[in-house]
Protein backbone atom coordinates (compact mmCIF):
# COMPACT_ATOMS: atom_id res chain seq x y z
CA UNK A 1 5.86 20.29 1.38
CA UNK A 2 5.75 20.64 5.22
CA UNK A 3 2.20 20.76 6.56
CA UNK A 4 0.68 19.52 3.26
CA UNK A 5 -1.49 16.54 3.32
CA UNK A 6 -1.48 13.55 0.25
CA UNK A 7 -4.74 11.54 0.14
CA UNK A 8 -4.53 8.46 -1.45
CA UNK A 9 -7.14 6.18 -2.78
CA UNK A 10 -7.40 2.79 -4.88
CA UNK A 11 -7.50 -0.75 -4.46
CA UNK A 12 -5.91 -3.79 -3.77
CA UNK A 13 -6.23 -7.72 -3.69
CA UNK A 14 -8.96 -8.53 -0.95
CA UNK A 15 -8.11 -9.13 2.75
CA UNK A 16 -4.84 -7.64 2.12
CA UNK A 17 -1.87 -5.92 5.04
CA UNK A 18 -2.26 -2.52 3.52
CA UNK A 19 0.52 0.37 4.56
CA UNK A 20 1.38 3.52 3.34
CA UNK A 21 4.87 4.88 4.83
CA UNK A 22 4.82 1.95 7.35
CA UNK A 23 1.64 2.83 8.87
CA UNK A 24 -1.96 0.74 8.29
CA UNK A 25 -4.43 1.95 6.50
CA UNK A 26 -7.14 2.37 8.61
CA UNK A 27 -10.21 3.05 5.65
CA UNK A 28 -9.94 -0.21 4.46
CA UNK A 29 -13.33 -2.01 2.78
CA UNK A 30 -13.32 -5.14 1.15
CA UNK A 31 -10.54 -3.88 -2.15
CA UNK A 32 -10.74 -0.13 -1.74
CA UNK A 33 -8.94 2.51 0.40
CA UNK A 34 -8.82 5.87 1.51
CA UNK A 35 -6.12 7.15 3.64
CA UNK A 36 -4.64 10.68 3.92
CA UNK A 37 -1.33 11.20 5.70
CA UNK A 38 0.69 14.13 6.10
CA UNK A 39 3.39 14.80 4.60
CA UNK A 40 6.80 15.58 6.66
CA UNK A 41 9.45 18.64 5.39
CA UNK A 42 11.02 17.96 2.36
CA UNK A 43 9.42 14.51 1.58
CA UNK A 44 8.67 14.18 -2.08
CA UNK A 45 8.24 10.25 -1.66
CA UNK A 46 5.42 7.96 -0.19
CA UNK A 47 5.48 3.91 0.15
CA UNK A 48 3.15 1.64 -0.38
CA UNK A 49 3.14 -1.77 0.79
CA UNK A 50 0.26 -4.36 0.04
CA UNK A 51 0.81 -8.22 0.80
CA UNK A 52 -1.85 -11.38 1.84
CA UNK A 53 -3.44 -11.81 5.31
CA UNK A 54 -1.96 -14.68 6.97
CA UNK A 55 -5.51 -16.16 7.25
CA UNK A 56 -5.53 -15.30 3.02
CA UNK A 57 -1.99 -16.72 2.58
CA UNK A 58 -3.38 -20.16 3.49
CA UNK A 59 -6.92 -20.19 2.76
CA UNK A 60 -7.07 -18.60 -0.69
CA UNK A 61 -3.58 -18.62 -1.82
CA UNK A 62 -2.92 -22.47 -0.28
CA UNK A 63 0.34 -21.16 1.20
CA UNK A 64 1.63 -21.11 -2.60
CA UNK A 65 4.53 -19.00 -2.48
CA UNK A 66 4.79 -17.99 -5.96
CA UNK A 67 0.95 -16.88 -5.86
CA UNK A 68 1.43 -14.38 -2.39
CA UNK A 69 5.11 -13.52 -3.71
CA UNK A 70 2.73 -12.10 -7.04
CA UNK A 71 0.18 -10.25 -4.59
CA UNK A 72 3.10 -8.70 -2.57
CA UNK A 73 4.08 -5.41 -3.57
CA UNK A 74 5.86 -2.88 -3.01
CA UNK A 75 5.18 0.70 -4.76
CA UNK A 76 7.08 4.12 -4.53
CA UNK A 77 4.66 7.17 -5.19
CA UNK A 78 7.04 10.53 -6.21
CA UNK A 79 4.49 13.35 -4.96
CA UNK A 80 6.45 16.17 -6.99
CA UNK A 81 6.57 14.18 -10.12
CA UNK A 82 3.54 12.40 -9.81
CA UNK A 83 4.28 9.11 -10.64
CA UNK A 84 4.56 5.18 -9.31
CA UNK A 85 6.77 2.59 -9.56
CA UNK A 86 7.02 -0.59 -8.18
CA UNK A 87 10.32 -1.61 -6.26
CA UNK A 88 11.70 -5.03 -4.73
């Protein structure tokens, strides 16, 4: 896998911390992303992390904790067996 590069594309909730393996996405517009990292020797897994903006924690979500702990997640992409799951 060394020297190969994933790109990744989707969408999440709006105004949103957006990070794939710990670093920010960077082509981030309104609910859709593109990001393309590269992938280090031997790694067959990629994380995604997607939570609320402070500023959308209390303005949309009214500092509800059940609603942001719902638009928090976590996701584990397997590159060799193409798949995703969602983890804690």
């Amino acid at each position: 896998m060394k020297g190969s590069t994933l790109t990744l594309k989707g969408n999440s909730i709006k105004a949103a911390n957006l990070t794939i393996n710990g670093e920010k996405v960077t082509d981030y517009n309104e609910m859709y992303f593109t990001q393309s990292i590269n992938l280090n020797e031997g790694q067959t897994l990629v994380t995604v992390h997607i939570e609320p903006t402070d500023t959308t924690k209390s303005t949309i979500f009214k500092d509800d904790g059940g609603s942001i702990n719902k638009n928090t997640k976590n996701y584990v992409i397997d590159v060799i067996n193409k798949t995703i799951s969602e983890s804690k």
